[in-house]
Protein backbone atom coordinates (compact mmCIF):
# COMPACT_ATOMS: atom_id res chain seq x y z
CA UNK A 1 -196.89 125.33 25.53
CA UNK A 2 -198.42 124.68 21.98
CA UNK A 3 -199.92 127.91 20.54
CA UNK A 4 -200.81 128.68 17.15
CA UNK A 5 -199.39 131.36 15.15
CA UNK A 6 -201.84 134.68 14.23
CA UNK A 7 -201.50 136.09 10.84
CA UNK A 8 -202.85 139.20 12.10
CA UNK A 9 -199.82 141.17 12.59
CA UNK A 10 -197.38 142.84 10.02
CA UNK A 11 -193.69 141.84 10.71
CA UNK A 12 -192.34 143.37 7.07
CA UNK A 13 -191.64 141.60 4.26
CA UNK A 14 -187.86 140.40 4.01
CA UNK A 15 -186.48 139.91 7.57
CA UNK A 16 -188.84 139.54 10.42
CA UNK A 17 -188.82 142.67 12.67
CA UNK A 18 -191.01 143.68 15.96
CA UNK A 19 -190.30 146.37 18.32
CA UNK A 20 -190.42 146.27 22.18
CA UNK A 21 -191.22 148.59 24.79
CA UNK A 22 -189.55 148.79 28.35
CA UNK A 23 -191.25 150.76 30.88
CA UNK A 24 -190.54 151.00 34.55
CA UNK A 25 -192.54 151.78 37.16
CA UNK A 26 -191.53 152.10 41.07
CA UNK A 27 -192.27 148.87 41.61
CA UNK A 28 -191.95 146.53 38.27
CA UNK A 29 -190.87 146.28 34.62
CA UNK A 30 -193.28 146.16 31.94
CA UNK A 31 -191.97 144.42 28.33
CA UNK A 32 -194.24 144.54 25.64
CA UNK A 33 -193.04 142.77 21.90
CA UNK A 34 -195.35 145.04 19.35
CA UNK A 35 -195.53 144.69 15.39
CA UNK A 36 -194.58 147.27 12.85
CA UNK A 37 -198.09 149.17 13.29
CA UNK A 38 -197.71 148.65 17.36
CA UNK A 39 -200.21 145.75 17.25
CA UNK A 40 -199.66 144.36 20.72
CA UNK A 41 -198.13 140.81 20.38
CA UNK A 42 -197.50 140.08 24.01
CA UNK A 43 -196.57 142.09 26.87
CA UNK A 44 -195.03 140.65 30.38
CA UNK A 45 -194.39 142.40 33.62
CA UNK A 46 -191.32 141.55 36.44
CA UNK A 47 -194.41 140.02 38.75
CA UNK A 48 -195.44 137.69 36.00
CA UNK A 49 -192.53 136.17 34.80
CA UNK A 50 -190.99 135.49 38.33
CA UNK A 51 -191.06 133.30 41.16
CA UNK A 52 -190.15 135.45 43.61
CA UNK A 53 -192.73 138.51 44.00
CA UNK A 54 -190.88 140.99 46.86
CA UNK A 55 -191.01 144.45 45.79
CA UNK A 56 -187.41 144.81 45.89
CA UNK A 57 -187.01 141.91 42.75
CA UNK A 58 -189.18 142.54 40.90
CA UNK A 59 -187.65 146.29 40.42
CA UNK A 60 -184.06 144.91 39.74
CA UNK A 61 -182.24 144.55 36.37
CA UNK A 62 -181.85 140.89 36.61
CA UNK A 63 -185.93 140.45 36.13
CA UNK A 64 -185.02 141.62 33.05
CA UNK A 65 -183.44 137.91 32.42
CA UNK A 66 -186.50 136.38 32.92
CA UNK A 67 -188.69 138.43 31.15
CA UNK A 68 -186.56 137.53 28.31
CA UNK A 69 -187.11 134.17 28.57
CA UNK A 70 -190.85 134.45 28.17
CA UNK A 71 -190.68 136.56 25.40
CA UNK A 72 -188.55 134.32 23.79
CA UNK A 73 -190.87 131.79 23.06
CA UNK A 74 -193.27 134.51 20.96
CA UNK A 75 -189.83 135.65 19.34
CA UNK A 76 -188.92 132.09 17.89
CA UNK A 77 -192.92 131.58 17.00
CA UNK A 78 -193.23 134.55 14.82
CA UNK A 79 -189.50 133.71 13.57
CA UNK A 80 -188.44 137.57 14.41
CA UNK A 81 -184.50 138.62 13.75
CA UNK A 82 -184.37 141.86 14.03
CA UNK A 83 -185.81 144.29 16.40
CA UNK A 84 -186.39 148.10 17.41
CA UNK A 85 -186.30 148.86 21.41
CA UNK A 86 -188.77 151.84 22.38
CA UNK A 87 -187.35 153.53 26.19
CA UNK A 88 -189.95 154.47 28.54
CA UNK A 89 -187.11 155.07 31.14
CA UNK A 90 -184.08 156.23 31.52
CA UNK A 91 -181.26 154.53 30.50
CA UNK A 92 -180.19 152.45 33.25
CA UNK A 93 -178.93 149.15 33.99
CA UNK A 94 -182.36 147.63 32.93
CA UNK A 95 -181.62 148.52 29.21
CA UNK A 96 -178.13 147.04 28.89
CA UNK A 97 -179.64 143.84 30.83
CA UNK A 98 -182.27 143.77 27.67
CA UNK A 99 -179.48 144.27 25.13
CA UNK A 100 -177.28 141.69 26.60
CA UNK A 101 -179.68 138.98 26.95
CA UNK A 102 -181.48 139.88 23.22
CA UNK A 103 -177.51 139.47 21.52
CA UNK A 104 -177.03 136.40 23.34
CA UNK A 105 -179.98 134.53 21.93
CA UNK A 106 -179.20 135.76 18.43
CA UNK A 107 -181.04 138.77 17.34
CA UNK A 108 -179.92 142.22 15.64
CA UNK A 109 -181.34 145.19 17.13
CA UNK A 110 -181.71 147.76 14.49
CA UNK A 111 -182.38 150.94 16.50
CA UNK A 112 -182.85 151.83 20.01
CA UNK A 113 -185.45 154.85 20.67
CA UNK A 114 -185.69 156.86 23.91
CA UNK A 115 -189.73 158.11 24.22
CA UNK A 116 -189.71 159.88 27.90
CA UNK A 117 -193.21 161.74 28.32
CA UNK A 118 -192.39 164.80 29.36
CA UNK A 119 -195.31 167.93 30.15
CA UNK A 120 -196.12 170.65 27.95
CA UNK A 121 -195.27 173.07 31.03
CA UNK A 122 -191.86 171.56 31.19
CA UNK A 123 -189.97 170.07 34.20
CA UNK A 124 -191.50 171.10 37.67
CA UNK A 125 -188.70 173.51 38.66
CA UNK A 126 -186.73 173.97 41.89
CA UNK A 127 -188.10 174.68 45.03
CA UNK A 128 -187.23 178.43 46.21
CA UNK A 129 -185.44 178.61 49.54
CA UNK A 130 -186.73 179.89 52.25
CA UNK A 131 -185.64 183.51 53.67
């Protein structure tokens, strides 16, 4: 795959940073490698990046791996080192499956932020028991 690099996105000045989102939905994982000013770069889903499409895959922590590996080529193009992970999720097996496979290629993540929507009303609360 031979693509040309954009200019259009700020990365910083001295060391190369990006930040990427996880997000999980019932059935698949959503990456998305963003600039500084969350300028999408590239964003991949479980269903893409796969061979194997069954529901129950594609919602595991080891499509994670793969994801990886697609992003990887964008990572090495705009020469990023460090980066800044943004949680849509909870933290589950998913994010230590990122972390892992980002360390073992070679870069430094520099912060790791959890951003759960929540509603203004709160959490729905309990059902009341019947009497």
């Amino acid at each position: 795959m031979k693509l040309e690099r954009k200019e259009l996105f700020f990365l910083g000045n001295a060391e190369k940073s990006a930040k990427i989102h996880i997000k999980k939905s019932f059935s698949n994982i959503f990456i998305t490698l963003t600039d500084l000013h969350d300028k999408v770069i590239i964003c991949y889903s479980s269903g893409s990046s796969m061979e194997i499409v069954s529901k129950r895959q594609k919602s595991s922590p080891y499509a994670v791996e793969s994801i990886v590996k697609k992003l990887l080529f964008y990572l090495r193009l705009y020469k990023i080192k460090s980066l800044q992970i943004i949680l849509k999720l909870k933290v589950s097996s998913h994010v230590f499956f990122l972390i892992k496979e980002l360390n073992f290629y070679g870069f430094t993540i520099s912060s790791i932020f959890e951003k759960k929507c929540l509603p203004h009303n709160g959490v729905r609360s309990r059902k009341l028991p019947r009497k």
